[in-house]
PDB file of N, CA and C in Angstrom:
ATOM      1  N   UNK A   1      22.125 -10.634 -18.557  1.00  0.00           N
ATOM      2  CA  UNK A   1      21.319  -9.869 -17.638  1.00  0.00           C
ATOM      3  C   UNK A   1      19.894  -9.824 -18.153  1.00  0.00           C
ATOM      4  N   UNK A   2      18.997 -10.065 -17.493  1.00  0.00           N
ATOM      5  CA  UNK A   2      17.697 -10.158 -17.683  1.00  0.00           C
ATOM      6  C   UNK A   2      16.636  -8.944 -17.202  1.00  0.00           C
ATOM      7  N   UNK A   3      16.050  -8.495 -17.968  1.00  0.00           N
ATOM      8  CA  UNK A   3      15.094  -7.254 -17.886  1.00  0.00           C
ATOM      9  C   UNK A   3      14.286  -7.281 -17.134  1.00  0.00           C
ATOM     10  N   UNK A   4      13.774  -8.909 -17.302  1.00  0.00           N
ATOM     11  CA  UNK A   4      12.099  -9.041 -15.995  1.00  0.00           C
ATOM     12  C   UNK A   4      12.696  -8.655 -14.914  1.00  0.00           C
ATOM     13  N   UNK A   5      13.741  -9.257 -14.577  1.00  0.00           N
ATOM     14  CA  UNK A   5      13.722  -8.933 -12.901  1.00  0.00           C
ATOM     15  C   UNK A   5      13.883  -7.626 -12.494  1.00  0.00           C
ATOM     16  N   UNK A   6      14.159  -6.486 -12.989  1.00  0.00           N
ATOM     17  CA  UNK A   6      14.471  -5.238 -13.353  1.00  0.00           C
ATOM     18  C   UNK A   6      12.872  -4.366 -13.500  1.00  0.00           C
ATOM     19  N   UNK A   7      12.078  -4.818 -14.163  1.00  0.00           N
ATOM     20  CA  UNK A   7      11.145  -4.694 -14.406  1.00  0.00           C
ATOM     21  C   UNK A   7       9.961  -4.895 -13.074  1.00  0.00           C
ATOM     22  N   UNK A   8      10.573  -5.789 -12.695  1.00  0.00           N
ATOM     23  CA  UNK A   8       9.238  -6.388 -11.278  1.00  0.00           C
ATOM     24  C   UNK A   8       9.792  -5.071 -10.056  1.00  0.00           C
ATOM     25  N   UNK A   9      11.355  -5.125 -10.145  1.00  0.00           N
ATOM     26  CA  UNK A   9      11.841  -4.177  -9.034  1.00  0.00           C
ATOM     27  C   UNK A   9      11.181  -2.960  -9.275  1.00  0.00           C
ATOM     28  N   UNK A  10      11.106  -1.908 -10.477  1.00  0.00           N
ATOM     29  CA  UNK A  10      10.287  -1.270 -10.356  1.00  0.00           C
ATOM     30  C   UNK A  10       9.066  -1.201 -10.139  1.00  0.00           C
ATOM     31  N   UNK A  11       8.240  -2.063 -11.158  1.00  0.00           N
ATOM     32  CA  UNK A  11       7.062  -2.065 -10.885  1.00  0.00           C
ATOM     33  C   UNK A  11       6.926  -1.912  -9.250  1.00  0.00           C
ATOM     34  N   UNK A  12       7.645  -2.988  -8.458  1.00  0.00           N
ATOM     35  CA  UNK A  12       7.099  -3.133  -6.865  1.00  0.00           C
ATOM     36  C   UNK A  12       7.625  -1.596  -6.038  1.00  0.00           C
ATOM     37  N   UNK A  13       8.319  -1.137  -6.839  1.00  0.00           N
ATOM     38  CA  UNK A  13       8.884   0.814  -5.908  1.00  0.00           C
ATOM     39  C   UNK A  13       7.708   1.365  -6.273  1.00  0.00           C
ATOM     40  N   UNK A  14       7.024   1.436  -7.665  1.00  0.00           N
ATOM     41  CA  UNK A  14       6.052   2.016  -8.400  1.00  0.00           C
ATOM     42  C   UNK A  14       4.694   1.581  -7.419  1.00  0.00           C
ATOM     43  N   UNK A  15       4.661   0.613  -7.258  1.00  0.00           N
ATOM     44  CA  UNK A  15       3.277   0.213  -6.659  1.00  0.00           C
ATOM     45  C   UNK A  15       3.165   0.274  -5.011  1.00  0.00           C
ATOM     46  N   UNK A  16       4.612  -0.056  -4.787  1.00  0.00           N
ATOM     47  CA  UNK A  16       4.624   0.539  -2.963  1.00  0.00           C
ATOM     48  C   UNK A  16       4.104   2.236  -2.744  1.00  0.00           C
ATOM     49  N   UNK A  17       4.869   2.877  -3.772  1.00  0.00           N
ATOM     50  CA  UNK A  17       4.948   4.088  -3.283  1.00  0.00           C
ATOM     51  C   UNK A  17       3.433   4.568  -3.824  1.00  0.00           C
ATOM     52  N   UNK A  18       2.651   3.725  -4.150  1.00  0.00           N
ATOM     53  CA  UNK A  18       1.160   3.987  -5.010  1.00  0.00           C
ATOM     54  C   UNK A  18      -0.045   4.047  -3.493  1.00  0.00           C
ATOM     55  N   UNK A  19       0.838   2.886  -2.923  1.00  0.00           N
ATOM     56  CA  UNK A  19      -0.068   2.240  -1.728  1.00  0.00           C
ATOM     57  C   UNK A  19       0.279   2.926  -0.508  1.00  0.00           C
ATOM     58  N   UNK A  20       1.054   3.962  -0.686  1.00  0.00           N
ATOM     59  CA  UNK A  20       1.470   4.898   0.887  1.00  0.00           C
ATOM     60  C   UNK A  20       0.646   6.031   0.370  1.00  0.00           C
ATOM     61  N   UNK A  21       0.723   6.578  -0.916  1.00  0.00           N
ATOM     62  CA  UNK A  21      -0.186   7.903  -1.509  1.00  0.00           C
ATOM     63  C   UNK A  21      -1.782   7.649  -1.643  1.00  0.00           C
ATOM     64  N   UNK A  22      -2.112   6.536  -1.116  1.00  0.00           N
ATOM     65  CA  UNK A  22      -3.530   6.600  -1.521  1.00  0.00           C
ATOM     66  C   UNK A  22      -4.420   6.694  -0.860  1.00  0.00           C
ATOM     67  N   UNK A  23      -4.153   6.499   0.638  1.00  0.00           N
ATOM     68  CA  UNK A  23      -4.840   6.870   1.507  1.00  0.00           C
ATOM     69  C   UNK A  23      -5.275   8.807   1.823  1.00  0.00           C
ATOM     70  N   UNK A  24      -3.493   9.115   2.172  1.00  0.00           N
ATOM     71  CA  UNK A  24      -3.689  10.694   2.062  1.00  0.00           C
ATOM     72  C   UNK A  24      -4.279  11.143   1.026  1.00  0.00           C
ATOM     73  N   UNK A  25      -4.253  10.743  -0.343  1.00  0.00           N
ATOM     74  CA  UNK A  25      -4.829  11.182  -1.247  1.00  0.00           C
ATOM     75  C   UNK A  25      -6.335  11.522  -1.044  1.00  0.00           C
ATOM     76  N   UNK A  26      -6.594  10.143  -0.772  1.00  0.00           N
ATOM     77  CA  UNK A  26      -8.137  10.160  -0.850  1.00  0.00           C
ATOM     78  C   UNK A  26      -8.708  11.020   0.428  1.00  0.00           C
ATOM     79  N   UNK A  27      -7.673  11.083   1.566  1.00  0.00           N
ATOM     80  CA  UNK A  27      -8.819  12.109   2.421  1.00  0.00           C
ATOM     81  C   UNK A  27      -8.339  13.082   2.043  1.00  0.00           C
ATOM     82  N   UNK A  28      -7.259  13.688   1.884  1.00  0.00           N
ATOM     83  CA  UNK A  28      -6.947  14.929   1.272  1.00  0.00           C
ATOM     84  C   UNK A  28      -8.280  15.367   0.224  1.00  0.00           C
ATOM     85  N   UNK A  29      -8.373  14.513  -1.191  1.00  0.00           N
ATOM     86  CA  UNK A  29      -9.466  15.170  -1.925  1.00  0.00           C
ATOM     87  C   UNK A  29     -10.767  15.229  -1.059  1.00  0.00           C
ATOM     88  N   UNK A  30     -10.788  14.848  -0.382  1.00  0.00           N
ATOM     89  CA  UNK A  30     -12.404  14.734   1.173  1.00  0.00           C
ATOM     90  C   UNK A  30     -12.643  16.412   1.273  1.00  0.00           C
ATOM     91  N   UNK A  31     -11.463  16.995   1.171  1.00  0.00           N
ATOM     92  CA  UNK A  31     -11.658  18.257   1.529  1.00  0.00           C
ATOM     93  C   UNK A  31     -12.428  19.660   0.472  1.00  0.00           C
ATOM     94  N   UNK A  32     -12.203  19.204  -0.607  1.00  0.00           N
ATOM     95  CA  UNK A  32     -12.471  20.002  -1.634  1.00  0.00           C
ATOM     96  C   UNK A  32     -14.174  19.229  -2.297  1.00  0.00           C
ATOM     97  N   UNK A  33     -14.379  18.538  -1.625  1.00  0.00           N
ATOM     98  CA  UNK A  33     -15.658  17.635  -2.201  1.00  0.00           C
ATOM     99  C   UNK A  33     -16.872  18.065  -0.969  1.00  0.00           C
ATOM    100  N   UNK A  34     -17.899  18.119  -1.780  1.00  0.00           N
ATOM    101  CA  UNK A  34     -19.298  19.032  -0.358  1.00  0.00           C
ATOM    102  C   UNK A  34     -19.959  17.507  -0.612  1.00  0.00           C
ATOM    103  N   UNK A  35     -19.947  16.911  -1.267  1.00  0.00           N
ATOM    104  CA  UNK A  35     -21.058  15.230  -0.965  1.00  0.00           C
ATOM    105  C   UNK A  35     -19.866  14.591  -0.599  1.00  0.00           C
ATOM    106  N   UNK A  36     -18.335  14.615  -0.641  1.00  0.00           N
ATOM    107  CA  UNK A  36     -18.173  13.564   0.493  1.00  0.00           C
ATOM    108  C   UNK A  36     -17.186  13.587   1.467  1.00  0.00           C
ATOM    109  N   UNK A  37     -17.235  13.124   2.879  1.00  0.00           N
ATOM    110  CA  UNK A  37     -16.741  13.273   3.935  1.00  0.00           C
ATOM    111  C   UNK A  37     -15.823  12.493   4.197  1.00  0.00           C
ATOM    112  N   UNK A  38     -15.298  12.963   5.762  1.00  0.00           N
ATOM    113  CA  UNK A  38     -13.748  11.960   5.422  1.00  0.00           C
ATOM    114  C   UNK A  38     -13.950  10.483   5.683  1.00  0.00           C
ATOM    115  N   UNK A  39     -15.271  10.030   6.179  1.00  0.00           N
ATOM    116  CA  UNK A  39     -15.585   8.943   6.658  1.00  0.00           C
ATOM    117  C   UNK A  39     -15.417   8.130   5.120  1.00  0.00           C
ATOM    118  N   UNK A  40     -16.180   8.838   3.912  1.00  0.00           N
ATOM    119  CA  UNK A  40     -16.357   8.002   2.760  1.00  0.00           C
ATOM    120  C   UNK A  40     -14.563   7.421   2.540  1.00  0.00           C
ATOM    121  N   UNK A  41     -13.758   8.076   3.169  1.00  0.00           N
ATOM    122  CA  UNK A  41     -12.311   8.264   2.052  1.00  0.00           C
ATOM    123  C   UNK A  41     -11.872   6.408   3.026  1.00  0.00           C
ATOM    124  N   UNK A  42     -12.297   6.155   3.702  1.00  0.00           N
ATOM    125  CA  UNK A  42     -12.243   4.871   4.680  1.00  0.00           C
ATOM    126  C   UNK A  42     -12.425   3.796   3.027  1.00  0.00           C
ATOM    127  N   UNK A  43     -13.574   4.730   1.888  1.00  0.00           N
ATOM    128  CA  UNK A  43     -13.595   3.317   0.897  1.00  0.00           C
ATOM    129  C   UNK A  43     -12.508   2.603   0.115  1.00  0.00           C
ATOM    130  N   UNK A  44     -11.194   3.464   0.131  1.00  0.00           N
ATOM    131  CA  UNK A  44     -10.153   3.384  -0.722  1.00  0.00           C
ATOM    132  C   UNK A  44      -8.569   2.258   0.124  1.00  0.00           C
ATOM    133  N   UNK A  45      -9.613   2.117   1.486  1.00  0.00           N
ATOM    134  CA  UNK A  45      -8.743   0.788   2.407  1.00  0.00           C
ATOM    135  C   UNK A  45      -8.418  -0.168   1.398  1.00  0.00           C
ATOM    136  N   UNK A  46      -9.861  -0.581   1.008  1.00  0.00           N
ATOM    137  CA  UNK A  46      -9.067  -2.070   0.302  1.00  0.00           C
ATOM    138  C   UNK A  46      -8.288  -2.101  -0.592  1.00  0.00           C
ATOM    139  N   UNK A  47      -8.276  -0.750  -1.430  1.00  0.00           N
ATOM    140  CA  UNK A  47      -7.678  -0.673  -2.447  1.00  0.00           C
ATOM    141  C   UNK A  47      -6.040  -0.179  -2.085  1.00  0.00           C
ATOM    142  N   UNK A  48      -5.340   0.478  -0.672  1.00  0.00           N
ATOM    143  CA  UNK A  48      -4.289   0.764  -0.445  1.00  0.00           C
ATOM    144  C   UNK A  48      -3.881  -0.728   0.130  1.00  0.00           C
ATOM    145  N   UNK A  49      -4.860  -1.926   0.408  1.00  0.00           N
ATOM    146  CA  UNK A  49      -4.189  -2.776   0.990  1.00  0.00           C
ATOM    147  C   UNK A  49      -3.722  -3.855   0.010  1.00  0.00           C
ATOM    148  N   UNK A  50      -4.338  -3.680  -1.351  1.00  0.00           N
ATOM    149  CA  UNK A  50      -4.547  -4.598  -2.359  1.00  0.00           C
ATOM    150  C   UNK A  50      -2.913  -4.059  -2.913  1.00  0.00           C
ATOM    151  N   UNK A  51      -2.813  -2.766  -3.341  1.00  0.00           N
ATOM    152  CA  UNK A  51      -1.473  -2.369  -3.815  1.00  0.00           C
ATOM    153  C   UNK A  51      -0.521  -2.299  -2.865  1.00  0.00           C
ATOM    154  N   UNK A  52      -0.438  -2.344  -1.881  1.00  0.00           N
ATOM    155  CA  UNK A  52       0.760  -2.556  -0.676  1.00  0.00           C
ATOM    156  C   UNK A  52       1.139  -4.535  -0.810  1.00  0.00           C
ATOM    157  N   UNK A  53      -0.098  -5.418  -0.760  1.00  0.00           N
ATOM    158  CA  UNK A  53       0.409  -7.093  -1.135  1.00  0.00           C
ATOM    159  C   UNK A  53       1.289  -6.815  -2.330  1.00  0.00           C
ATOM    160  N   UNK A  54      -0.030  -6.205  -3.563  1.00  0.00           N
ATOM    161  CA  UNK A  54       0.923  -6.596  -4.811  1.00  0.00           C
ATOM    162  C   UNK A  54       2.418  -6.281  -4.622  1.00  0.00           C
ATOM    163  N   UNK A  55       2.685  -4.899  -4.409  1.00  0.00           N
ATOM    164  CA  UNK A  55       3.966  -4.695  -4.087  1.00  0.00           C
ATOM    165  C   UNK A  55       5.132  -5.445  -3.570  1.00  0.00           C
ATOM    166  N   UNK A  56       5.070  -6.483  -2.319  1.00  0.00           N
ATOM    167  CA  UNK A  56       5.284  -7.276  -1.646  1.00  0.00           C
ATOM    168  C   UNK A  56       5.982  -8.718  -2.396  1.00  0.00           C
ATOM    169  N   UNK A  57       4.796  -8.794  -3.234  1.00  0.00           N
ATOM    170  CA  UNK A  57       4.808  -9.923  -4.128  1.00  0.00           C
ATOM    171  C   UNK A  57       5.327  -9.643  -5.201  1.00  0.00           C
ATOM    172  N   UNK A  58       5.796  -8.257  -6.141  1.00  0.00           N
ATOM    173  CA  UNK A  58       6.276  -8.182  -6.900  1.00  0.00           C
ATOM    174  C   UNK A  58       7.718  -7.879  -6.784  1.00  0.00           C
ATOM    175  N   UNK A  59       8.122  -7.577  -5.462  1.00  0.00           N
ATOM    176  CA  UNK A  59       9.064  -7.654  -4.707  1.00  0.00           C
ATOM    177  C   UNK A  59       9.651  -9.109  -4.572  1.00  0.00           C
ATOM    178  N   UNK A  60       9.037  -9.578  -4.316  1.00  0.00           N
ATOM    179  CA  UNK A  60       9.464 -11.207  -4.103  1.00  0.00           C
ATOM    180  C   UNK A  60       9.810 -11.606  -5.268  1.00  0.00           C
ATOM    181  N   UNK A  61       8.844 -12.028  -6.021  1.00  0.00           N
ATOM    182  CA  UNK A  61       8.988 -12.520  -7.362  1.00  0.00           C
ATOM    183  C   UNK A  61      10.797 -11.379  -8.430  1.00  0.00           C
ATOM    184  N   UNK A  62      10.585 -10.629  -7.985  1.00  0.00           N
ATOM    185  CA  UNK A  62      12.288 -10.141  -8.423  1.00  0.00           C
ATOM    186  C   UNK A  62      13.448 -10.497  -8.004  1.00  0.00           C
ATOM    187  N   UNK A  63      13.239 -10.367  -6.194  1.00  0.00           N
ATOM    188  CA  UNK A  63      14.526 -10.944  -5.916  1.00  0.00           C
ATOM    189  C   UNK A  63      14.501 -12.664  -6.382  1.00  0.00           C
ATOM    190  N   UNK A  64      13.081 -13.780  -6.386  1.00  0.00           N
ATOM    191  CA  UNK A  64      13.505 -14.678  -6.974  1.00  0.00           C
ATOM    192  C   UNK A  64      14.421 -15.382  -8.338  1.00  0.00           C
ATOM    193  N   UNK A  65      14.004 -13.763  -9.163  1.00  0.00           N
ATOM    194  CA  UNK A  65      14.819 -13.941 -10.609  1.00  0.00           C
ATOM    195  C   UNK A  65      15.788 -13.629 -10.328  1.00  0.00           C
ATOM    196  N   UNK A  66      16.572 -12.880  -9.305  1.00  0.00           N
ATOM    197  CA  UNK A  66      17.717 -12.298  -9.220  1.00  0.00           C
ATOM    198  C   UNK A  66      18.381 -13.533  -8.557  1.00  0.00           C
ATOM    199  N   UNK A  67      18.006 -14.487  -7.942  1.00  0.00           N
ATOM    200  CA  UNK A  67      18.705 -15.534  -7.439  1.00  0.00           C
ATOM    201  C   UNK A  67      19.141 -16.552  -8.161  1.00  0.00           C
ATOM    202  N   UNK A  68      17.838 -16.614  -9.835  1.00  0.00           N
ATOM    203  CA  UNK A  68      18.188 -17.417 -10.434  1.00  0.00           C
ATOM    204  C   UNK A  68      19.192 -17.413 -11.444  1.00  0.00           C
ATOM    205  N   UNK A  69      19.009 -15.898 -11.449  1.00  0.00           N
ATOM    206  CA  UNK A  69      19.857 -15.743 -12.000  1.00  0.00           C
ATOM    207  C   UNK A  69      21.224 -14.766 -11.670  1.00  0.00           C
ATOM    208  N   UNK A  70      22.587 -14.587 -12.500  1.00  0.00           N
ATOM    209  CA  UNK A  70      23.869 -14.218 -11.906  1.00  0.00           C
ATOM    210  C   UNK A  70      23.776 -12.721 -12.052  1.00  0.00           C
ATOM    211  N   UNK A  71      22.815 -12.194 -12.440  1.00  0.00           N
ATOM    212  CA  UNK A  71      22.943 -10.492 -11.892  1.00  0.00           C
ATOM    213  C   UNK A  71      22.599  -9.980 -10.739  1.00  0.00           C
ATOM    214  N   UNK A  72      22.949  -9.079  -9.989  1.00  0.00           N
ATOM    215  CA  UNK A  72      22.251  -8.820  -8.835  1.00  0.00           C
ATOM    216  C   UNK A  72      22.519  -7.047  -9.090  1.00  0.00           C
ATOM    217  N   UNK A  73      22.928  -6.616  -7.516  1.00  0.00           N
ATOM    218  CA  UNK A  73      23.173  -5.284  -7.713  1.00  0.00           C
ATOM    219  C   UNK A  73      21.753  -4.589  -7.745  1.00  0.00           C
ATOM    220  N   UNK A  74      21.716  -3.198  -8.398  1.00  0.00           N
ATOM    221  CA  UNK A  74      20.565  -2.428  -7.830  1.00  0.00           C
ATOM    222  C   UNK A  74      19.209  -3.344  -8.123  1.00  0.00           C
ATOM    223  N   UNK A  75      19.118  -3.684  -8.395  1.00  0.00           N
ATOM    224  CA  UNK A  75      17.712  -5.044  -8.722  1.00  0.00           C
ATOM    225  C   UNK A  75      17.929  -5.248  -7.063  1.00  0.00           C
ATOM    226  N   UNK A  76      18.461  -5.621  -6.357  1.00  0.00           N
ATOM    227  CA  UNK A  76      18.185  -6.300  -4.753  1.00  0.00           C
ATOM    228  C   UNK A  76      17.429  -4.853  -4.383  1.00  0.00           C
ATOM    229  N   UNK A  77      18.390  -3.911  -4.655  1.00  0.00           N
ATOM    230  CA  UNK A  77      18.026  -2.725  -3.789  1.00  0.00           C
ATOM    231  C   UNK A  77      16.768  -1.717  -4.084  1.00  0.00           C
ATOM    232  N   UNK A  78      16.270  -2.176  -5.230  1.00  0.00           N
ATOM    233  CA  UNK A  78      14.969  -1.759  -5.704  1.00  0.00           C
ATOM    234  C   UNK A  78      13.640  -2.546  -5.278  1.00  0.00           C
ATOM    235  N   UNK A  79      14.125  -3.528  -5.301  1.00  0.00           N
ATOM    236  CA  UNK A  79      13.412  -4.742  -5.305  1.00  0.00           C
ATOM    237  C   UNK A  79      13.097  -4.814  -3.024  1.00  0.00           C
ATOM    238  N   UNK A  80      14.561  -4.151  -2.515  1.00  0.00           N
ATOM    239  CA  UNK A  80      13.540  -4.398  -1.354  1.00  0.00           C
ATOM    240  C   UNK A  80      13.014  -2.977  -0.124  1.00  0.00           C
ATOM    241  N   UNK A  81      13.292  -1.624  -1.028  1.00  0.00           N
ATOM    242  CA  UNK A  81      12.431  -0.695  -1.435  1.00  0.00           C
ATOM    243  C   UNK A  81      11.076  -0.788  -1.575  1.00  0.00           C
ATOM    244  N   UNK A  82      11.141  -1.874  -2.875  1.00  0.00           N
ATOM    245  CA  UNK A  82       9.515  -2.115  -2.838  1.00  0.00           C
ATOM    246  C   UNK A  82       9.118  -2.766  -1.994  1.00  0.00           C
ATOM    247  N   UNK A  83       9.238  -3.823  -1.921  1.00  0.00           N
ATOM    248  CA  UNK A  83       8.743  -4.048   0.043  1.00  0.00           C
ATOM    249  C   UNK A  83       8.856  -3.629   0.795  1.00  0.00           C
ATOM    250  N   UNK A  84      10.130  -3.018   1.386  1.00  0.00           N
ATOM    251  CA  UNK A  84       9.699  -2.342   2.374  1.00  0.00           C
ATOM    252  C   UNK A  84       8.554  -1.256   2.692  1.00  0.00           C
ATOM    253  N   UNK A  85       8.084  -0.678   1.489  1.00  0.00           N
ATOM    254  CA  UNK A  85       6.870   0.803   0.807  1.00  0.00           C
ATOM    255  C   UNK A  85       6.034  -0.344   1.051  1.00  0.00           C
ATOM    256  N   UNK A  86       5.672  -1.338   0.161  1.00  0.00           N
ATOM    257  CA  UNK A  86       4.431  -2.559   0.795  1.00  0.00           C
ATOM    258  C   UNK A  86       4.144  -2.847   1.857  1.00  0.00           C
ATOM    259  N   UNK A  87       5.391  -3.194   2.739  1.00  0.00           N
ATOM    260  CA  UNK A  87       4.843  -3.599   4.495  1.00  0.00           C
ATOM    261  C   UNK A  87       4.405  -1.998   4.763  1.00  0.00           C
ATOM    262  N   UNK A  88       5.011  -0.787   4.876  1.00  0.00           N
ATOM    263  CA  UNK A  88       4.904   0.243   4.711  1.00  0.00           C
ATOM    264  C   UNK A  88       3.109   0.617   4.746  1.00  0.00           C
ATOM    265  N   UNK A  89       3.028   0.894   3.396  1.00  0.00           N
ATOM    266  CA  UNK A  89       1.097   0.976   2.570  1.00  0.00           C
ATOM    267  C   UNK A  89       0.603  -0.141   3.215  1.00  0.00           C
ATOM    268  N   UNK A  90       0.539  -1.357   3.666  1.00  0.00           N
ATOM    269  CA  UNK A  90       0.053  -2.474   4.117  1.00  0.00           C
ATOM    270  C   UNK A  90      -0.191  -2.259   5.888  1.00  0.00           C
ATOM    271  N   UNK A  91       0.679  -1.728   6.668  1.00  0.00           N
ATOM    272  CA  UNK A  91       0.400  -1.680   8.171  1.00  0.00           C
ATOM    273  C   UNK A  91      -0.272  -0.152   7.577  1.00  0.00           C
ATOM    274  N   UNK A  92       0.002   1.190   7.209  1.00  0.00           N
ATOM    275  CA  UNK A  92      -1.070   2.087   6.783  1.00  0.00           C
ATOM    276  C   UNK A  92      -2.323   1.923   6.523  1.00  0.00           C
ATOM    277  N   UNK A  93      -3.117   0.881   5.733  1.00  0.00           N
ATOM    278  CA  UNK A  93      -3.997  -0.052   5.753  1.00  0.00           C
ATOM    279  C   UNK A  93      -4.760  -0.199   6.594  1.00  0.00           C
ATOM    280  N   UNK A  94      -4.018  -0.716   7.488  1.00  0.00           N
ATOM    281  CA  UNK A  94      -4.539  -1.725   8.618  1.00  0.00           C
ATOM    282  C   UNK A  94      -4.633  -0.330   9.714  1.00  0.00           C
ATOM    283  N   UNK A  95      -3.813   0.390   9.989  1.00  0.00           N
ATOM    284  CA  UNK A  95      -4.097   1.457  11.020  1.00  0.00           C
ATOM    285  C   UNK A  95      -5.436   2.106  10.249  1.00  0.00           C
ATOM    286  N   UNK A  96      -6.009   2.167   9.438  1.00  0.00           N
ATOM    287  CA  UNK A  96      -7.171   3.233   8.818  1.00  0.00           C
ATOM    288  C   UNK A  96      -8.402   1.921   9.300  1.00  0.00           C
ATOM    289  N   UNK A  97      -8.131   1.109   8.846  1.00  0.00           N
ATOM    290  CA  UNK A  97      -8.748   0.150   9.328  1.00  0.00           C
ATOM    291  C   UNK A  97      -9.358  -0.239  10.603  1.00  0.00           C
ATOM    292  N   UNK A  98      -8.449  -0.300  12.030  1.00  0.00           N
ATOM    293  CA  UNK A  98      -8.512  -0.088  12.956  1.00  0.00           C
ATOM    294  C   UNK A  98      -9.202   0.968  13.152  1.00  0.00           C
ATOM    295  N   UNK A  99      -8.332   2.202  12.849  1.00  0.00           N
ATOM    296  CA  UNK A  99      -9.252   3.963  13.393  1.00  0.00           C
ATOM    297  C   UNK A  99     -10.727   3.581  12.774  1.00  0.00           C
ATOM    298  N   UNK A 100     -11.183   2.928  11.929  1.00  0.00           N
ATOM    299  CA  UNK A 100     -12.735   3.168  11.210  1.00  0.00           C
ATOM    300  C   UNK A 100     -13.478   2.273  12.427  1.00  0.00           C
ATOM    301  N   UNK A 101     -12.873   1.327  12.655  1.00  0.00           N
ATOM    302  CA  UNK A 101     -13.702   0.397  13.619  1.00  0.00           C
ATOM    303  C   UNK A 101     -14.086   0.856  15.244  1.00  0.00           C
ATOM    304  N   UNK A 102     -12.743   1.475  15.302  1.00  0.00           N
ATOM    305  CA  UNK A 102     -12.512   2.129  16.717  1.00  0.00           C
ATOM    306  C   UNK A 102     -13.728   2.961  16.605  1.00  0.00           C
ATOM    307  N   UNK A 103     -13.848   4.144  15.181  1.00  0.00           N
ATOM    308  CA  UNK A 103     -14.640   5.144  15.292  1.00  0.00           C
ATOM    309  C   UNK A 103     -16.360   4.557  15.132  1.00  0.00           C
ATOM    310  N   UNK A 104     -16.333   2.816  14.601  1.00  0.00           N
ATOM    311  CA  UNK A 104     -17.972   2.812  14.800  1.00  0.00           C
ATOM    312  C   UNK A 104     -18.208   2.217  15.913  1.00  0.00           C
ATOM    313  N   UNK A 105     -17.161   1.655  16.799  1.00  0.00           N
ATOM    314  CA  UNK A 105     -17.132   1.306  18.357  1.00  0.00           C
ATOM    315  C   UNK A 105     -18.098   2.223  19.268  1.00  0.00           C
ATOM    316  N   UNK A 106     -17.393   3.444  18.744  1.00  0.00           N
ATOM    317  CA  UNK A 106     -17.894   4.540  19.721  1.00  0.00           C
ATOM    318  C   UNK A 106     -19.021   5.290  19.323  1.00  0.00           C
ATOM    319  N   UNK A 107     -19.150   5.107  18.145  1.00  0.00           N
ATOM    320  CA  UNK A 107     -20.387   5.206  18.004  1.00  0.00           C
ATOM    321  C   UNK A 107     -21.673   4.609  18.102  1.00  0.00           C
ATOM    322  N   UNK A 108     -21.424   3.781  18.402  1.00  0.00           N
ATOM    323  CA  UNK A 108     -22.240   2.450  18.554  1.00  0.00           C
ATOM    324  C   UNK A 108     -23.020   2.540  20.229  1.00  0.00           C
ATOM    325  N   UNK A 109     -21.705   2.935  20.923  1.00  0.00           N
ATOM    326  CA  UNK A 109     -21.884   2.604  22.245  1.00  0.00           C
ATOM    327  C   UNK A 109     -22.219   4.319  22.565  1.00  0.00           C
ATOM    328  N   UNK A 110     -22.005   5.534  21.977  1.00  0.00           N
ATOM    329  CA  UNK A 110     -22.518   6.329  22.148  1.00  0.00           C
ATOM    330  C   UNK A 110     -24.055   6.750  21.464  1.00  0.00           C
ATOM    331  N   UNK A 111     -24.243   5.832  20.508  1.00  0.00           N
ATOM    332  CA  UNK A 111     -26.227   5.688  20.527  1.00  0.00           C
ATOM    333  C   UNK A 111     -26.853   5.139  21.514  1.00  0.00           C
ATOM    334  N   UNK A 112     -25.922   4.366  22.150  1.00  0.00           N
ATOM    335  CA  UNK A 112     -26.920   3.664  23.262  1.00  0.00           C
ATOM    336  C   UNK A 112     -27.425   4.208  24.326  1.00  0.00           C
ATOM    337  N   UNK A 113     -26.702   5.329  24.619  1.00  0.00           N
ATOM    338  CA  UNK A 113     -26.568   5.914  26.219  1.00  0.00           C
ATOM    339  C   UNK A 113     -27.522   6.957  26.105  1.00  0.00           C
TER     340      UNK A 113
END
C-alpha cells in the first residue's frame, strides 16, 4: 500500500474545501474592514479558482495511483470528495465572476444615461 496516493486524496479534500471557504471568507472579512468593500473581496476570484483546478488535479493524479496500483478503498472516496469540492469552488468561481461583470455591465450602461 502506498502513501502518495493517500496523501494526494487528502491534500485534494484539503484544498477543495480551501476553494469553497475563500470566497465567503473574503467577503465576510469585507465587513469588519472601513478601507475595503465588498467589491475589493471580487480580488480573491483567481485565487478560489486556482485552488478549486488544483484540487481537481490532485484528485486525478490519486485516483491514477490508485489504479496503478492494487489498493483502493477510502483513497477512491477521498480522492473524489476532492473533486467533487473542486468542480464545487471552481463553478463558485465562475458565478462571482459572472455577478462582477454583470455588476460592471450595469454600471457601465447606467453612467451613460
Amino acid at each position: 500500500m502506498t502513501r502518495g496516493g493517500n496523501g494526494l486524496a487528502v491534500a485534494s479534500l484539503v484544498v477543495g474545501i480551501a476553494s469553497i471557504a475563500t470566497l465567503p471568507v473574503a467577503i465576510y472579512l469585507t465587513r469588519f474592514s472601513e478601507s475595503y468593500e465588498l467589491l475589493d473581496a471580487g480580488f480573491v476570484i483567481p485565487v478560489a479558482a486556482a485552488l478549486a483546478v488544483l484540487a481537481v488535479v490532485l484528485a486525478r493524479r490519486s485516483r491514477r495511483g490508485n489504479v496503478l496500483g492494487l489498493a483502493r478503498g477510502n483513497r477512491d472516496r477521498v480522492a473524489l470528495a476532492g473533486r467533487i469540492l473542486g468542480i464545487v469552488g471552481l463553478c463558485s468561481a465562475l458565478a462571482a465572476l459572472i455577478s462582477l461583470g454583470v455588476y460592471g455591465l450595469l454600471e457601465y450602461v447606467g453612467s451613460r444615461g
